[in-house]
PDB file of N, CA and C in Angstrom:
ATOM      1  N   UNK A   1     -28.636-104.368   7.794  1.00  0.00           N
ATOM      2  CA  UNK A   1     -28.825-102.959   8.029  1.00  0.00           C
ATOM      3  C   UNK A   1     -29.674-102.289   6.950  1.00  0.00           C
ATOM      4  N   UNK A   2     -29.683-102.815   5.575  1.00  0.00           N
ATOM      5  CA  UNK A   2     -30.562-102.027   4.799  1.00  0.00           C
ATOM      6  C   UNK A   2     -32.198-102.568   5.043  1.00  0.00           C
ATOM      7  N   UNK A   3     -32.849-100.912   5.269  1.00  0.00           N
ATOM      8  CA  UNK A   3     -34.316-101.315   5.514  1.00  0.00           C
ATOM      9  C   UNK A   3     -34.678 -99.590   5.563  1.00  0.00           C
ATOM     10  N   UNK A   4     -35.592-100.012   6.190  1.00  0.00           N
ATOM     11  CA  UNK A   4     -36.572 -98.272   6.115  1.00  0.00           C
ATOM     12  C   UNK A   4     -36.461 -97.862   7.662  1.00  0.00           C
ATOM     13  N   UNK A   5     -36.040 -96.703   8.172  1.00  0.00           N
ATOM     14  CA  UNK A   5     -35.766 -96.224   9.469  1.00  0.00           C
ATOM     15  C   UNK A   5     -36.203 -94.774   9.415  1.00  0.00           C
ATOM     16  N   UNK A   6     -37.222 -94.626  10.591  1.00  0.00           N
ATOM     17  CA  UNK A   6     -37.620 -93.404  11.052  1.00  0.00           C
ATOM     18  C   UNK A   6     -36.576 -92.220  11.728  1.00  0.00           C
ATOM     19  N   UNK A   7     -36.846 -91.668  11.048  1.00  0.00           N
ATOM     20  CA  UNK A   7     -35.772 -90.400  11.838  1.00  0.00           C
ATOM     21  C   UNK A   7     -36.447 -88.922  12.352  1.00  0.00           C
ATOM     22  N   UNK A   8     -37.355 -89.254  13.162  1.00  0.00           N
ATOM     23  CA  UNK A   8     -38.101 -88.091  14.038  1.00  0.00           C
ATOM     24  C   UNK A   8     -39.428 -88.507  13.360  1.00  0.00           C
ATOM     25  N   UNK A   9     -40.473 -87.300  13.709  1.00  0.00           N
ATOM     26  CA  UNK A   9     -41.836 -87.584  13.642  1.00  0.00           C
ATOM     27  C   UNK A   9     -42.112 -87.656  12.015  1.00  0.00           C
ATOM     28  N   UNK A  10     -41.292 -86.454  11.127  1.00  0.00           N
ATOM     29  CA  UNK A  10     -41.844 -86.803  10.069  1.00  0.00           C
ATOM     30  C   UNK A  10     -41.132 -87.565   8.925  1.00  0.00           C
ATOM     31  N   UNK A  11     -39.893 -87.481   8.894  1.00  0.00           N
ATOM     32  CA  UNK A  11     -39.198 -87.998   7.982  1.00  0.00           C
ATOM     33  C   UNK A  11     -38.329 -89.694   8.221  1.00  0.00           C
ATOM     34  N   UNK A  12     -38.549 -90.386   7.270  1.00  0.00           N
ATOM     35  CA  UNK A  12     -37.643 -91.431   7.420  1.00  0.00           C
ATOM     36  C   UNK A  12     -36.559 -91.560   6.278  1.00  0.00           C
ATOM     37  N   UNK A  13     -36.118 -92.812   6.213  1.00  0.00           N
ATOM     38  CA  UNK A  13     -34.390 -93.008   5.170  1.00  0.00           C
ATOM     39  C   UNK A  13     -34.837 -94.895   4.787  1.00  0.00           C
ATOM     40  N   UNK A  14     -34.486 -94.649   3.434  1.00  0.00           N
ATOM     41  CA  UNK A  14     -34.422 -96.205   3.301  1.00  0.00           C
ATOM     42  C   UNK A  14     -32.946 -96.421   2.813  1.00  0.00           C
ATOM     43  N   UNK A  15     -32.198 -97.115   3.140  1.00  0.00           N
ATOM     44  CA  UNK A  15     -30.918 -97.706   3.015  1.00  0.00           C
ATOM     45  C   UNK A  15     -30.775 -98.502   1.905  1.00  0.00           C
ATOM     46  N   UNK A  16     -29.684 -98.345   1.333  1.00  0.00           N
ATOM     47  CA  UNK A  16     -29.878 -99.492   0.247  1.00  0.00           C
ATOM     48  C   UNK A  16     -28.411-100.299   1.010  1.00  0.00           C
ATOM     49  N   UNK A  17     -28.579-101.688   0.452  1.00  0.00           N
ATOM     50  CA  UNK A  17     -27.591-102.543   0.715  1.00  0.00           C
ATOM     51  C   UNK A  17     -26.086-101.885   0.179  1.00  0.00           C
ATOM     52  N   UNK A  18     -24.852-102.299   0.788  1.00  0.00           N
ATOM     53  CA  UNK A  18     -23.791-101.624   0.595  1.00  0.00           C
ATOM     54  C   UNK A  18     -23.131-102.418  -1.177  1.00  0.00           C
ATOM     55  N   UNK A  19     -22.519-101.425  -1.584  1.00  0.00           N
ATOM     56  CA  UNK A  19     -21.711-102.168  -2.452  1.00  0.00           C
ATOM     57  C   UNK A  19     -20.403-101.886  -2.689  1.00  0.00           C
ATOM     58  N   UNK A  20     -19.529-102.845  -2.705  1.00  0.00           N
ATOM     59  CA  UNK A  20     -18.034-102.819  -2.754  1.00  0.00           C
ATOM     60  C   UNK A  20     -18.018-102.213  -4.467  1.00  0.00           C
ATOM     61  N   UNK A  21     -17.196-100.693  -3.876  1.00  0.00           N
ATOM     62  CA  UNK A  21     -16.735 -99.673  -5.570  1.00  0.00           C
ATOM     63  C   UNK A  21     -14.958-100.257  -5.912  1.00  0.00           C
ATOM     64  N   UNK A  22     -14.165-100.459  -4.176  1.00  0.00           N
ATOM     65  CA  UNK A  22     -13.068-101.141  -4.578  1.00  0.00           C
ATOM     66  C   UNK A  22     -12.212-101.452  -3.713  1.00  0.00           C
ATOM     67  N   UNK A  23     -11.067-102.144  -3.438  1.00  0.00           N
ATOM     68  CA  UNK A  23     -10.527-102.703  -2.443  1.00  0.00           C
ATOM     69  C   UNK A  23     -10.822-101.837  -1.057  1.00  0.00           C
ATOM     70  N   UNK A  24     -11.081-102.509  -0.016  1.00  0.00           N
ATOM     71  CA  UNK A  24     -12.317-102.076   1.193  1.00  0.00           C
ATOM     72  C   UNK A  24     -12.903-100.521   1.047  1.00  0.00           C
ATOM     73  N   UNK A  25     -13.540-100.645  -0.216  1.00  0.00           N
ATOM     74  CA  UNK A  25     -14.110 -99.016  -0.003  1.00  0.00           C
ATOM     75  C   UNK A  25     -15.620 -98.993  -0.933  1.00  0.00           C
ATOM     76  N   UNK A  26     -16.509 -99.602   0.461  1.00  0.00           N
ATOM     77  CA  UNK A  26     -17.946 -99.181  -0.239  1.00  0.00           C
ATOM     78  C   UNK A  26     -18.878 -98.243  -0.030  1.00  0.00           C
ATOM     79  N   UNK A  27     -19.783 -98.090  -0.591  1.00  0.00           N
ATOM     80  CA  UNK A  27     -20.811 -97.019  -0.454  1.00  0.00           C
ATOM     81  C   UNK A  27     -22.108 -97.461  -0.177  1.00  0.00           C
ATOM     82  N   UNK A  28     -23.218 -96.921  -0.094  1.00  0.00           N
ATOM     83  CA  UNK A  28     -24.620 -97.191   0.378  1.00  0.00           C
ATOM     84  C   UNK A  28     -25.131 -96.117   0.128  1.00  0.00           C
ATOM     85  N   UNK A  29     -26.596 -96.394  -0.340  1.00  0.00           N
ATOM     86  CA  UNK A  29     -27.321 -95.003  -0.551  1.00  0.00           C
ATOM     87  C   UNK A  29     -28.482 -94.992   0.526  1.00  0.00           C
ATOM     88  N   UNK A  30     -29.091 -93.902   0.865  1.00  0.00           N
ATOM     89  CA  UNK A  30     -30.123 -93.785   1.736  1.00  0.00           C
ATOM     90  C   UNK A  30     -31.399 -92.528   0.870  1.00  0.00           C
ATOM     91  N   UNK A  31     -32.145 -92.712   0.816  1.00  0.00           N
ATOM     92  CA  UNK A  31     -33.232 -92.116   0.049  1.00  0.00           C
ATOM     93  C   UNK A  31     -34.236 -91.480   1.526  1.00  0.00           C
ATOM     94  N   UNK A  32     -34.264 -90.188   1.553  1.00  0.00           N
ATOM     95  CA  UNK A  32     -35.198 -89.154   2.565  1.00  0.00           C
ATOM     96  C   UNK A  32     -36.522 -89.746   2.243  1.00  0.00           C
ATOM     97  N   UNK A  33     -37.661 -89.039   2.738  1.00  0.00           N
ATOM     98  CA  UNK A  33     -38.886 -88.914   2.620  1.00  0.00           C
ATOM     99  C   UNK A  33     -39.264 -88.759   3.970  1.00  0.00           C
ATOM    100  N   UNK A  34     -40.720 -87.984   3.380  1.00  0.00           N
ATOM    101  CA  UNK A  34     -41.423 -88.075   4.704  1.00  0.00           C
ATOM    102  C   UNK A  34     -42.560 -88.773   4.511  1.00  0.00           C
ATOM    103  N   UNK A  35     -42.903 -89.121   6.114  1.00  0.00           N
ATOM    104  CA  UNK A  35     -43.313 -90.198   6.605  1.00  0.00           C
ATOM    105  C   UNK A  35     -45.197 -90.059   5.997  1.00  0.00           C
ATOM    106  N   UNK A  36     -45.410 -89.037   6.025  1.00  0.00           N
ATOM    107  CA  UNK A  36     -47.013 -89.039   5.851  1.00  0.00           C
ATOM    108  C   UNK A  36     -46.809 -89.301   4.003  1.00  0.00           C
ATOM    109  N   UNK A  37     -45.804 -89.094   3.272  1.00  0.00           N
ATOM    110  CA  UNK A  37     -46.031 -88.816   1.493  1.00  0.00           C
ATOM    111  C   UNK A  37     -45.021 -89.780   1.081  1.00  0.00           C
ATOM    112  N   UNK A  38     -44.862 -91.201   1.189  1.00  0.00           N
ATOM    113  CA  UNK A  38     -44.086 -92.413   1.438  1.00  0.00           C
ATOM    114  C   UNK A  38     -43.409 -91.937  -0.514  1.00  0.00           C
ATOM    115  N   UNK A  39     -43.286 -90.434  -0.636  1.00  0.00           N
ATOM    116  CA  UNK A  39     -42.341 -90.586  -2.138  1.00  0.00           C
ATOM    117  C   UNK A  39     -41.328 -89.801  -1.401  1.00  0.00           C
ATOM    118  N   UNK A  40     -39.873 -89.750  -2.438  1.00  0.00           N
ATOM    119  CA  UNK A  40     -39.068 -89.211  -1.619  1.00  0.00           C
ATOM    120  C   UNK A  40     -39.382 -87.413  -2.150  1.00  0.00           C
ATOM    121  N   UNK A  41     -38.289 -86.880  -1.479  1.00  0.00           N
ATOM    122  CA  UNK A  41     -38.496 -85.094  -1.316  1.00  0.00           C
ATOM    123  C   UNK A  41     -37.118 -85.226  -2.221  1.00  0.00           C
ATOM    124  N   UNK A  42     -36.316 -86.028  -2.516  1.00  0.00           N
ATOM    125  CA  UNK A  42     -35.569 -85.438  -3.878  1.00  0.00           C
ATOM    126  C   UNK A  42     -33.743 -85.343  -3.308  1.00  0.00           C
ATOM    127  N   UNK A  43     -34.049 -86.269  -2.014  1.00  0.00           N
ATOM    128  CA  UNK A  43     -32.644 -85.733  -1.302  1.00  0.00           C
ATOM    129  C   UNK A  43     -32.262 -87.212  -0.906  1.00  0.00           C
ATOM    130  N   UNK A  44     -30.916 -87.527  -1.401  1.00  0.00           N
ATOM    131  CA  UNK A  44     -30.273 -89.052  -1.395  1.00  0.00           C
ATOM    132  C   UNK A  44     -28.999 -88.403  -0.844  1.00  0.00           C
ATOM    133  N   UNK A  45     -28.764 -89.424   0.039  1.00  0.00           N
ATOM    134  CA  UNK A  45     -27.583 -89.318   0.594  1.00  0.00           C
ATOM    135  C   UNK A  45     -26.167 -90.272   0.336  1.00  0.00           C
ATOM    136  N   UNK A  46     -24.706 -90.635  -0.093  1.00  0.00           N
ATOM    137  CA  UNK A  46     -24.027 -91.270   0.035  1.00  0.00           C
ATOM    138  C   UNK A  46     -23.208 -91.594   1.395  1.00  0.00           C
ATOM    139  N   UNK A  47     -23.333 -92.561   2.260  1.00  0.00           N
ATOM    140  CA  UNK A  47     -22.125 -93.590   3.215  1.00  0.00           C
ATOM    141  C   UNK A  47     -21.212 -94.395   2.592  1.00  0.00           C
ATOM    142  N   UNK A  48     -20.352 -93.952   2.762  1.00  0.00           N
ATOM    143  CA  UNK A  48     -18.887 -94.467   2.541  1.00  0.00           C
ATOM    144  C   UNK A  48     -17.959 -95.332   3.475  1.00  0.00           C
ATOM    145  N   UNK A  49     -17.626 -96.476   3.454  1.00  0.00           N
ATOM    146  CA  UNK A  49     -16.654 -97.233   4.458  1.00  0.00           C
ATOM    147  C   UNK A  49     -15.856 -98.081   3.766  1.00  0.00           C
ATOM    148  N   UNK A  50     -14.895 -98.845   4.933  1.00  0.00           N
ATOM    149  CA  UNK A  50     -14.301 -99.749   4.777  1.00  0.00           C
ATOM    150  C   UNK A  50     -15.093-101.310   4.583  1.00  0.00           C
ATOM    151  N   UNK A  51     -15.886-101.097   4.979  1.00  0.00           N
ATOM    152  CA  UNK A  51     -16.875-102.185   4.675  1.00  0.00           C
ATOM    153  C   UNK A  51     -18.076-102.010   4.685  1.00  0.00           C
ATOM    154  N   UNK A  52     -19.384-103.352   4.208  1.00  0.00           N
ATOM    155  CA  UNK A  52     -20.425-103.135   4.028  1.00  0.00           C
ATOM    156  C   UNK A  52     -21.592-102.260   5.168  1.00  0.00           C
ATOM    157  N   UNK A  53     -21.093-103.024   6.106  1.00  0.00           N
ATOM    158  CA  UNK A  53     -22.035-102.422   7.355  1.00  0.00           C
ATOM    159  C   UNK A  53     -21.761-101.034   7.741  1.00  0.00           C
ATOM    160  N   UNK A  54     -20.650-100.515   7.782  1.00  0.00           N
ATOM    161  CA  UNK A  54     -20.148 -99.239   7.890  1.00  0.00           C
ATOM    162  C   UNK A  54     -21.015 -98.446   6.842  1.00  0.00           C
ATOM    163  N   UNK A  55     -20.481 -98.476   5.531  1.00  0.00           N
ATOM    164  CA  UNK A  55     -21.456 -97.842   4.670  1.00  0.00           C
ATOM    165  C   UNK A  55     -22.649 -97.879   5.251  1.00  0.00           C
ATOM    166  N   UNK A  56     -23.508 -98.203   5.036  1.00  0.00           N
ATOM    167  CA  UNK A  56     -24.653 -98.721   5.548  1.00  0.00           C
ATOM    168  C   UNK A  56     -24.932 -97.506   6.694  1.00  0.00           C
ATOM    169  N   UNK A  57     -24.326 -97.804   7.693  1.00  0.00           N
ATOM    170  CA  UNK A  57     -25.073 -96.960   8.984  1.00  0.00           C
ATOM    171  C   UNK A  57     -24.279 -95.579   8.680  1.00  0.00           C
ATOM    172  N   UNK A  58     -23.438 -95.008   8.016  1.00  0.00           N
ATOM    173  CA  UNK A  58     -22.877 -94.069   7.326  1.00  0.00           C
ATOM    174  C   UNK A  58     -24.323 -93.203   6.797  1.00  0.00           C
ATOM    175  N   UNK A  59     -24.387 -94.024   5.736  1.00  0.00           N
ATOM    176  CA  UNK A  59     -25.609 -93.701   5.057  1.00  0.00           C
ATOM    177  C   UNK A  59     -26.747 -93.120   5.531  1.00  0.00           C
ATOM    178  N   UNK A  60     -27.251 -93.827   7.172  1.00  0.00           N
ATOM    179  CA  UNK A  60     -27.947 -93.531   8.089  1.00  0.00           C
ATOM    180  C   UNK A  60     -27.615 -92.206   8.636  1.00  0.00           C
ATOM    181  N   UNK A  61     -26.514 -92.616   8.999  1.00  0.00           N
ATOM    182  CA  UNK A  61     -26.425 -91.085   9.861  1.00  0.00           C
ATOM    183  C   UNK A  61     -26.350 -90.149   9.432  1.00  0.00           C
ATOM    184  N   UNK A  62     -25.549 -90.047   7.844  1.00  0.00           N
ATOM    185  CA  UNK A  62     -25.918 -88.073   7.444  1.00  0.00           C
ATOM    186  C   UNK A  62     -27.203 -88.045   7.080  1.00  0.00           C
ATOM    187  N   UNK A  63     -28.235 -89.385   6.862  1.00  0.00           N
ATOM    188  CA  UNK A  63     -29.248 -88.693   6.516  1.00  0.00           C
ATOM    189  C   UNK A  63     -29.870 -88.249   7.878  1.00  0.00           C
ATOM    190  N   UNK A  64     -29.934 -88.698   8.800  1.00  0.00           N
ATOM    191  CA  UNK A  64     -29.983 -88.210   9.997  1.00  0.00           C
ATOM    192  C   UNK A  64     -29.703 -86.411  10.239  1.00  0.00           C
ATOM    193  N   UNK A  65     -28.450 -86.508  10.074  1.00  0.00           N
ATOM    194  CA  UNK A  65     -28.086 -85.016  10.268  1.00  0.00           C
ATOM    195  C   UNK A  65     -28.699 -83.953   9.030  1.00  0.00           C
ATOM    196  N   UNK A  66     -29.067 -84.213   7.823  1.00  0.00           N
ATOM    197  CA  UNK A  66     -29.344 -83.586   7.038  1.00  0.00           C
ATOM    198  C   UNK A  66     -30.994 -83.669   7.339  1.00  0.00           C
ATOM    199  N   UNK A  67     -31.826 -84.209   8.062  1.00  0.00           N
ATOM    200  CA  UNK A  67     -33.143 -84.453   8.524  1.00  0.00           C
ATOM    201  C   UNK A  67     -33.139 -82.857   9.552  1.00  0.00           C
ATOM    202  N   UNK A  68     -32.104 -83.172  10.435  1.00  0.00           N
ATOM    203  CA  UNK A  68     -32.038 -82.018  11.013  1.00  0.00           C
ATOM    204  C   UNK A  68     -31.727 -80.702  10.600  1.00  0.00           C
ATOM    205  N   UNK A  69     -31.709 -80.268   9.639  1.00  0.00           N
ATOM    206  CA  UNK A  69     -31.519 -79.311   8.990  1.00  0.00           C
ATOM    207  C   UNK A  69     -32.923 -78.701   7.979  1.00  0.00           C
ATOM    208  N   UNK A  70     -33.412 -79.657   7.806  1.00  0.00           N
ATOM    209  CA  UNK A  70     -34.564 -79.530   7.277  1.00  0.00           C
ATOM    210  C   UNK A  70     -36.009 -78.584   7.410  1.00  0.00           C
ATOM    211  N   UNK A  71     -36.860 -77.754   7.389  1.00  0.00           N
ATOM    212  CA  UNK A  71     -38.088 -77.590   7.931  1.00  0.00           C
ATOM    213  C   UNK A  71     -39.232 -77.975   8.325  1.00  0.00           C
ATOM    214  N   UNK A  72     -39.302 -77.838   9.269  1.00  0.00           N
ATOM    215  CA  UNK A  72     -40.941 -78.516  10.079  1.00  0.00           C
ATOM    216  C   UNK A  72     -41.891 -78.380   9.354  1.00  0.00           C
ATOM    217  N   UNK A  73     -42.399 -80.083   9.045  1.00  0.00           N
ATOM    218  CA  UNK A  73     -43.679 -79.822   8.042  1.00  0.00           C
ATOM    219  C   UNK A  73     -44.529 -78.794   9.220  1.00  0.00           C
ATOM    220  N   UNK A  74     -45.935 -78.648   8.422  1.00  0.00           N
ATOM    221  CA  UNK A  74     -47.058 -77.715   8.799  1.00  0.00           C
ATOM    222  C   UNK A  74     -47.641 -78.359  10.308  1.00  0.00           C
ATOM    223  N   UNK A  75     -48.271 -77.731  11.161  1.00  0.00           N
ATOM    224  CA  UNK A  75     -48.950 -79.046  12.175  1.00  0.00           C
ATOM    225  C   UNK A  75     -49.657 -79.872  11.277  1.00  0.00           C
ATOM    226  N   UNK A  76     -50.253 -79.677  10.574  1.00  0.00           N
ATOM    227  CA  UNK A  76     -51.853 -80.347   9.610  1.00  0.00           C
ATOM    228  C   UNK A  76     -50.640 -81.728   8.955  1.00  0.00           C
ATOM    229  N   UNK A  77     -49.262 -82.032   9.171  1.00  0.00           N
ATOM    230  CA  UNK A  77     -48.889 -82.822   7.748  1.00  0.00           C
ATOM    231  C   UNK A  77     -49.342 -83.717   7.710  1.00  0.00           C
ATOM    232  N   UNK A  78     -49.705 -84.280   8.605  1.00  0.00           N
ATOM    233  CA  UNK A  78     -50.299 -85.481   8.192  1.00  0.00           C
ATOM    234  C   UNK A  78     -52.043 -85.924   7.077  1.00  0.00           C
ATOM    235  N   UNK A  79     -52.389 -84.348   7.084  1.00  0.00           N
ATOM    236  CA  UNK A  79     -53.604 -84.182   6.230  1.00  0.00           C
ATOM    237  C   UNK A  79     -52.934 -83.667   5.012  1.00  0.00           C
ATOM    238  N   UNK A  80     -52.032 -82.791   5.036  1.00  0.00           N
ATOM    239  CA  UNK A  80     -51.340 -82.092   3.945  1.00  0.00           C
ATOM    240  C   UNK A  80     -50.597 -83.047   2.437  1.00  0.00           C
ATOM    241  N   UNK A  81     -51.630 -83.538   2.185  1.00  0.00           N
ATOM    242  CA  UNK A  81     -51.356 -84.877   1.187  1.00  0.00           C
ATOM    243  C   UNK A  81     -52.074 -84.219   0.016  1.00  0.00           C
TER     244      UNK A  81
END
Protein backbone atom coordinates (compact mmCIF):
# COMPACT_ATOMS: atom_id res chain seq x y z
CA UNK A 1 0.00 0.00 0.00
CA UNK A 2 2.75 2.56 0.45
CA UNK A 3 3.28 4.48 -2.89
CA UNK A 4 2.19 7.81 -4.46
CA UNK A 5 -1.75 8.12 -5.15
CA UNK A 6 -3.66 10.77 -6.96
CA UNK A 7 -6.45 12.31 -5.25
CA UNK A 8 -8.41 14.51 -7.87
CA UNK A 9 -6.91 16.61 -10.65
CA UNK A 10 -4.48 18.45 -8.62
CA UNK A 11 -3.28 17.02 -5.57
CA UNK A 12 -1.76 13.64 -4.67
CA UNK A 13 -0.47 11.69 -1.11
CA UNK A 14 2.57 9.60 -0.79
CA UNK A 15 2.18 6.97 1.96
CA UNK A 16 4.83 5.92 3.92
CA UNK A 17 5.07 2.23 4.95
CA UNK A 18 3.26 1.48 8.34
CA UNK A 19 5.12 1.16 11.56
CA UNK A 20 4.27 -0.82 14.62
CA UNK A 21 4.45 2.24 17.81
CA UNK A 22 2.98 -0.84 20.02
CA UNK A 23 1.09 -3.92 20.69
CA UNK A 24 -1.38 -3.83 17.42
CA UNK A 25 -1.24 -0.10 17.18
CA UNK A 26 0.49 1.42 14.10
CA UNK A 27 0.70 4.51 12.27
CA UNK A 28 1.59 5.67 8.65
CA UNK A 29 2.29 8.94 7.34
CA UNK A 30 0.97 10.39 4.07
CA UNK A 31 2.67 13.64 2.72
CA UNK A 32 0.01 16.15 0.36
CA UNK A 33 1.26 17.86 -2.67
CA UNK A 34 0.19 18.94 -5.70
CA UNK A 35 0.45 17.30 -8.68
CA UNK A 36 1.89 20.05 -11.11
CA UNK A 37 4.83 21.26 -7.96
CA UNK A 38 5.88 17.42 -7.04
CA UNK A 39 7.13 19.42 -3.36
CA UNK A 40 4.80 19.07 -0.65
CA UNK A 41 2.34 22.23 0.48
CA UNK A 42 3.40 21.57 4.18
CA UNK A 43 0.40 19.27 5.19
CA UNK A 44 1.18 15.50 6.53
CA UNK A 45 -1.28 13.51 7.66
CA UNK A 46 -1.25 10.57 10.50
CA UNK A 47 -3.35 6.77 9.94
CA UNK A 48 -3.63 4.91 12.80
CA UNK A 49 -4.64 1.01 13.08
CA UNK A 50 -4.57 -2.20 14.36
CA UNK A 51 -2.32 -3.18 11.80
CA UNK A 52 0.01 -2.31 9.02
CA UNK A 53 -2.33 -2.13 6.08
CA UNK A 54 -5.02 -0.37 7.99
CA UNK A 55 -2.67 2.41 8.88
CA UNK A 56 -1.71 2.69 5.60
CA UNK A 57 -5.11 3.24 3.79
CA UNK A 58 -6.05 5.34 7.06
CA UNK A 59 -3.40 7.52 6.07
CA UNK A 60 -4.97 7.64 2.57
CA UNK A 61 -8.14 8.51 3.38
CA UNK A 62 -7.90 11.65 5.68
CA UNK A 63 -5.60 12.80 3.29
CA UNK A 64 -8.28 12.38 0.94
CA UNK A 65 -10.78 14.23 3.01
CA UNK A 66 -8.45 17.01 3.95
CA UNK A 67 -7.75 17.36 -0.14
CA UNK A 68 -11.31 18.16 -0.06
CA UNK A 69 -11.24 20.91 1.98
CA UNK A 70 -8.62 22.54 0.32
CA UNK A 71 -8.73 25.43 -2.55
CA UNK A 72 -8.87 25.12 -6.23
CA UNK A 73 -5.59 25.80 -7.68
CA UNK A 74 -5.92 28.74 -10.45
CA UNK A 75 -7.19 27.29 -14.05
CA UNK A 76 -3.44 28.22 -15.36
CA UNK A 77 -1.90 25.50 -12.43
CA UNK A 78 -0.42 23.67 -14.36
CA UNK A 79 1.76 26.78 -15.80
CA UNK A 80 1.67 28.37 -12.30
CA UNK A 81 5.19 26.91 -11.42
Amino acid sequence: MPGTYDLGDYYAVTVSAGAEVGHNEWTARGSIFRRDRPSKIGKTVVGKGADRLTAERNAKNIAEVEVMNFPRPPKNWKDSK
